[in-house]
Protein backbone atom coordinates (compact mmCIF):
# COMPACT_ATOMS: atom_id res chain seq x y z
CA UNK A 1 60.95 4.89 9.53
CA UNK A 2 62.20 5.32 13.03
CA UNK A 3 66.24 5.03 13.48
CA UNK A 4 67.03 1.40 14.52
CA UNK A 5 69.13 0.38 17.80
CA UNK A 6 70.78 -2.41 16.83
CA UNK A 7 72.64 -1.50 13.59
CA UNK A 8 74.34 -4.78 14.06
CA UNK A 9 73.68 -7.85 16.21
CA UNK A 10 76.43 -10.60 16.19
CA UNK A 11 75.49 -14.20 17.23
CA UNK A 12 76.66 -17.55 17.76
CA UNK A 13 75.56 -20.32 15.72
CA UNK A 14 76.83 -24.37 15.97
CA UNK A 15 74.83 -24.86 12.37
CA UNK A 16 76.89 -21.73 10.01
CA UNK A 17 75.64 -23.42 6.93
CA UNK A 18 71.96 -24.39 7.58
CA UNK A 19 71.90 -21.05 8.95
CA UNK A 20 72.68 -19.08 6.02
CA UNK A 21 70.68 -21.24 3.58
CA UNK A 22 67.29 -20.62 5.64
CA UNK A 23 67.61 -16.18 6.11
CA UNK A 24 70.00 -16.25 2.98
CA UNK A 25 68.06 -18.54 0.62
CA UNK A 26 64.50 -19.73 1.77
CA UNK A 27 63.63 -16.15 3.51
CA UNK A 28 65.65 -14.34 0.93
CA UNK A 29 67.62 -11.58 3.19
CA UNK A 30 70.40 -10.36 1.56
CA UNK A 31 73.33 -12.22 2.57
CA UNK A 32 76.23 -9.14 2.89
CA UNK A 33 79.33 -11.16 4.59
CA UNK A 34 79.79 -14.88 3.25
CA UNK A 35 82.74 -16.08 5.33
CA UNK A 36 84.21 -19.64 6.36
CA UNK A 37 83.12 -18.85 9.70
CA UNK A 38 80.31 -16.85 9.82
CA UNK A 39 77.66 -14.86 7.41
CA UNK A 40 75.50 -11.70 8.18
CA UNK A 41 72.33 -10.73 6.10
CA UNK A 42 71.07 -7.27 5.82
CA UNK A 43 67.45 -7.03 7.73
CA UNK A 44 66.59 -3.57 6.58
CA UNK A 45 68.58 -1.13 8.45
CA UNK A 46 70.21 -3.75 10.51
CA UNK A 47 72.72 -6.26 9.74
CA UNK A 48 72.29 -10.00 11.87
CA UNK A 49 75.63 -11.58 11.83
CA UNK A 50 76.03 -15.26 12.99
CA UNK A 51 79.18 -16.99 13.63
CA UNK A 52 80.25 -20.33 14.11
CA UNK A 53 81.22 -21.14 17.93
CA UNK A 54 81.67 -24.99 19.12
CA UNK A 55 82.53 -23.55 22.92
CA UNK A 56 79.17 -21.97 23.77
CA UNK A 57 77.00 -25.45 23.87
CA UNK A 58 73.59 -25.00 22.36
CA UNK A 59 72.71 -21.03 21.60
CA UNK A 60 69.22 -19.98 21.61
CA UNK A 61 68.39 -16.16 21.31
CA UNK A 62 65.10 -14.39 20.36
CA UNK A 63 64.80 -11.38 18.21
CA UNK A 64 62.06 -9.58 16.87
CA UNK A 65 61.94 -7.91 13.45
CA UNK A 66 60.00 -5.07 12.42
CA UNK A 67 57.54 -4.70 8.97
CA UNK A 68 54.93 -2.09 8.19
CA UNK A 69 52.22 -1.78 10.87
CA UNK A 70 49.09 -2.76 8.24
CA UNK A 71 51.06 -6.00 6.91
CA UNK A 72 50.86 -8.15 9.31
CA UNK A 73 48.36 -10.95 7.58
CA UNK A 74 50.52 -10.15 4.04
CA UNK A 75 53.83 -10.50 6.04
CA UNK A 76 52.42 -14.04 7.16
CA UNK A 77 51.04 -15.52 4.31
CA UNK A 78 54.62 -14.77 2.17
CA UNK A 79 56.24 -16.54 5.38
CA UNK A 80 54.14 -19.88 5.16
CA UNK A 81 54.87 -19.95 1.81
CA UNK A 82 58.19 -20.45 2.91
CA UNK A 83 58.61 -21.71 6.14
CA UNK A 84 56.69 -23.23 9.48
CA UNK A 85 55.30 -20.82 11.81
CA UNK A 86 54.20 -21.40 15.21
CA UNK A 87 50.57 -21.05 16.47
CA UNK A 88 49.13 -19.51 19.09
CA UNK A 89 47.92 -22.25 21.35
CA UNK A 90 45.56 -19.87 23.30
CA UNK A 91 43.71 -19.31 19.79
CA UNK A 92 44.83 -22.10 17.28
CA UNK A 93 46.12 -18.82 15.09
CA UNK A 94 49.60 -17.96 14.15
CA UNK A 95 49.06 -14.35 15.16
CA UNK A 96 49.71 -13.60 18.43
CA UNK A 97 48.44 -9.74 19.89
CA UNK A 98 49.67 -7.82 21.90
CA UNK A 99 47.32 -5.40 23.53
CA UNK A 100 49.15 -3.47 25.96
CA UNK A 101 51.59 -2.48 23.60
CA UNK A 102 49.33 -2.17 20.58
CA UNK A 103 50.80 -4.83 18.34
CA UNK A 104 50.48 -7.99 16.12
CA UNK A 105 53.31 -10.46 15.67
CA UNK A 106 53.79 -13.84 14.46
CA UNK A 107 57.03 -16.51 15.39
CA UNK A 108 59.17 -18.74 13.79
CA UNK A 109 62.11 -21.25 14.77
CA UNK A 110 65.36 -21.08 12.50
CA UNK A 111 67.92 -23.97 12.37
CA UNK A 112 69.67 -23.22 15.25
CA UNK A 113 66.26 -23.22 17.28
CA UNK A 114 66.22 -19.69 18.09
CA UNK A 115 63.03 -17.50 18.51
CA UNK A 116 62.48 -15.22 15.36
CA UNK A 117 59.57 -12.70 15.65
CA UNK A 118 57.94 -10.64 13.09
CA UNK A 119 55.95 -8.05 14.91
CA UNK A 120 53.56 -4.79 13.65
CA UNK A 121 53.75 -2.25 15.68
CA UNK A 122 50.83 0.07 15.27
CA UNK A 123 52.15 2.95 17.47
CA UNK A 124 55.08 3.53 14.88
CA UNK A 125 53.35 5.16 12.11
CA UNK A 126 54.47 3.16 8.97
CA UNK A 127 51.99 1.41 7.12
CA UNK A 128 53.19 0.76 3.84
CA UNK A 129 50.77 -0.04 0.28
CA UNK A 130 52.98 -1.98 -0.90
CA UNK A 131 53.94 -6.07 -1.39
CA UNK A 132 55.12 -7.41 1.28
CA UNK A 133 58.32 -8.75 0.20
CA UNK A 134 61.67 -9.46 2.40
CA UNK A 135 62.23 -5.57 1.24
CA UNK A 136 59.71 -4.49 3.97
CA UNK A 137 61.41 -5.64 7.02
CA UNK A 138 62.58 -2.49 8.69
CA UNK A 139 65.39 -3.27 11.59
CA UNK A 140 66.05 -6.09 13.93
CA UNK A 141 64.34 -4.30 17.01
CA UNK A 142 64.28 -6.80 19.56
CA UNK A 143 66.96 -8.97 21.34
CA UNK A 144 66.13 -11.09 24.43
CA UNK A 145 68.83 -10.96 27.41
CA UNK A 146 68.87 -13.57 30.18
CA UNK A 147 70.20 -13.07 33.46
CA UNK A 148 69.77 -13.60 37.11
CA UNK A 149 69.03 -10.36 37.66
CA UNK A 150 66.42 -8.42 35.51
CA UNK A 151 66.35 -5.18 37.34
CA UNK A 152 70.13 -4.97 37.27
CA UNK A 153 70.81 -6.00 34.15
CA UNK A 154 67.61 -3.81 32.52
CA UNK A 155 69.78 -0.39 34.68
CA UNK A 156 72.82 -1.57 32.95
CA UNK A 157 71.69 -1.44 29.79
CA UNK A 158 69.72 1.39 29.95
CA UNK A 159 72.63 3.31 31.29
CA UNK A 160 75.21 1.97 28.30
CA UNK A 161 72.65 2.76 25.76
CA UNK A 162 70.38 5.72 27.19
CA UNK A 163 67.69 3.81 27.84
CA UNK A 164 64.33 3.79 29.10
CA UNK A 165 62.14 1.00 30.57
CA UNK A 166 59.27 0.48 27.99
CA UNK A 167 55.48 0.83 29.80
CA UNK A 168 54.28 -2.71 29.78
CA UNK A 169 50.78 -2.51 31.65
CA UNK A 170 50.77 -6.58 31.62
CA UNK A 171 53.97 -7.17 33.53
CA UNK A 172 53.05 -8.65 37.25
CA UNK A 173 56.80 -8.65 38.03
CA UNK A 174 60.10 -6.74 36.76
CA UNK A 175 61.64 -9.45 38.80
CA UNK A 176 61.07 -11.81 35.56
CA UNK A 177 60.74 -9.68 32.64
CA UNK A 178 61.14 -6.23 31.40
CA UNK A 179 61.83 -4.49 28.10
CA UNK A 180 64.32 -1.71 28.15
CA UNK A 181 64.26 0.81 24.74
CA UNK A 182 61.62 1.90 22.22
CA UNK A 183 59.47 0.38 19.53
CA UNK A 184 62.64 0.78 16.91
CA UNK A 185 65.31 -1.02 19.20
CA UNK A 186 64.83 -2.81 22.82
CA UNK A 187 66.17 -5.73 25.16
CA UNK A 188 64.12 -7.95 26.16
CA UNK A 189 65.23 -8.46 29.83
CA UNK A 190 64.21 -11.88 31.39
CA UNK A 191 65.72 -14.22 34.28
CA UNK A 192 67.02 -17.31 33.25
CA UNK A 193 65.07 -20.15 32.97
CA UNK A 194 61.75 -18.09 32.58
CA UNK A 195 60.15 -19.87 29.37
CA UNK A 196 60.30 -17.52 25.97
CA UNK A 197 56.39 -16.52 24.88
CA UNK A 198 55.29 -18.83 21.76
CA UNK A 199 58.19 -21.87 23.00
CA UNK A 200 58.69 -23.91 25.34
CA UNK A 201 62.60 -22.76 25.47
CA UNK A 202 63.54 -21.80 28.87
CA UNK A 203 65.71 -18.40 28.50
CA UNK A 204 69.39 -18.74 28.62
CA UNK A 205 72.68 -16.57 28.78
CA UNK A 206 74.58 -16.78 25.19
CA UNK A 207 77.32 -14.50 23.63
CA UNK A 208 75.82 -11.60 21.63
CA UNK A 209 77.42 -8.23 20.73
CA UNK A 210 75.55 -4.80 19.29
């Protein structure tokens, strides 16, 4: 397994308690900080925090989490046992692929509305024989970032973190979009307003912290 980025992710949430029962409870994550104002779960080798803000309006983020490469049909049949997933309206399929970067991924939307992604990434190398249980996430390795200026912003971060823009064939524009890092930890840099894939959530600028 490939070091993770984002050893920790904090995030703002206006619904703390509905939050931690659905990751803590109905997904089963391991719930490591259980505080009046915020919780954090352990997501393999990352830890998601979330904490309660009333000054921020309505946060939405995306994030992407990473499982086995060969588990991507086991990883969603345990999640529709436990909550809704969102289908592909291209193919009437939950599973959404990703050619260009050689993946599989499914979505889901958590209390607070945000973008949860569960994505197989068949260039990593770490197909696994065994149940898929909460266990086999690996790392948080994606976190979307909106601004008003994507080639700035994706420079900025690649400079703070050592960075380098990920190859996405598909990308018309890095006026719009572009992912900055690797397959075990990258931002997902896109302008406000441009609508998340699987949602129809337009992308907005919320408080996070790695």
């Amino acid at each position: 397994m490939a070091d993770a980025l984002f050893k920790k992710i904090r995030l703002a949430t206006t619904k703390l308690g509905e939050m931690r029962k659905f990751y803590g409870e109905t997904l089963g994550f391991p719930v490591i900080v259980d505080g009046e104002n915020q919780f954090a779960i352990q997501v393999g080798s990352s830890v998601l925090e979330f904490h309660i803000s009333a000054t921020v309006g309505q946060p939405l983020y995306h994030y992407a989490m990473n499982i086995p490469e060969n588990q991507i049909e086991d990883a969603l049949a345990w999640a529709q046992e436990r909550i809704e997933i969102v289908v592909n309206p291209s193919t009437g399929h939950p599973i959404f692929e990703f050619a260009h970067w050689n993946a599989h991924a499914f979505y889901f939307l958590d209390p607070e509305g945000n973008i949860g992604e569960v994505i197989a990434r068949h260039t990593m190398g770490n197909a696994s024989s065994k149940r898929f249980e909460v266990e086999q996430v690996e790392c948080v390795s994606e976190l979307g970032v909106a601004t008003s200026n994507v080639p700035l912003a994706a420079q900025l971060l690649a400079d703070k973190f050592g960075l380098l823009p990920y190859p996405d064939p598909n990308a018309s524009s890095n006026e719009e979009f572009q992912a900055v890092g690797s397959e075990s930890g990258m931002f997902i840099v896109a302008k406000k307003g441009r609508m998340w894939l699987s949602s129809d959530q337009k992308a907005g600028a919320f408080p996070a912290s790695v």
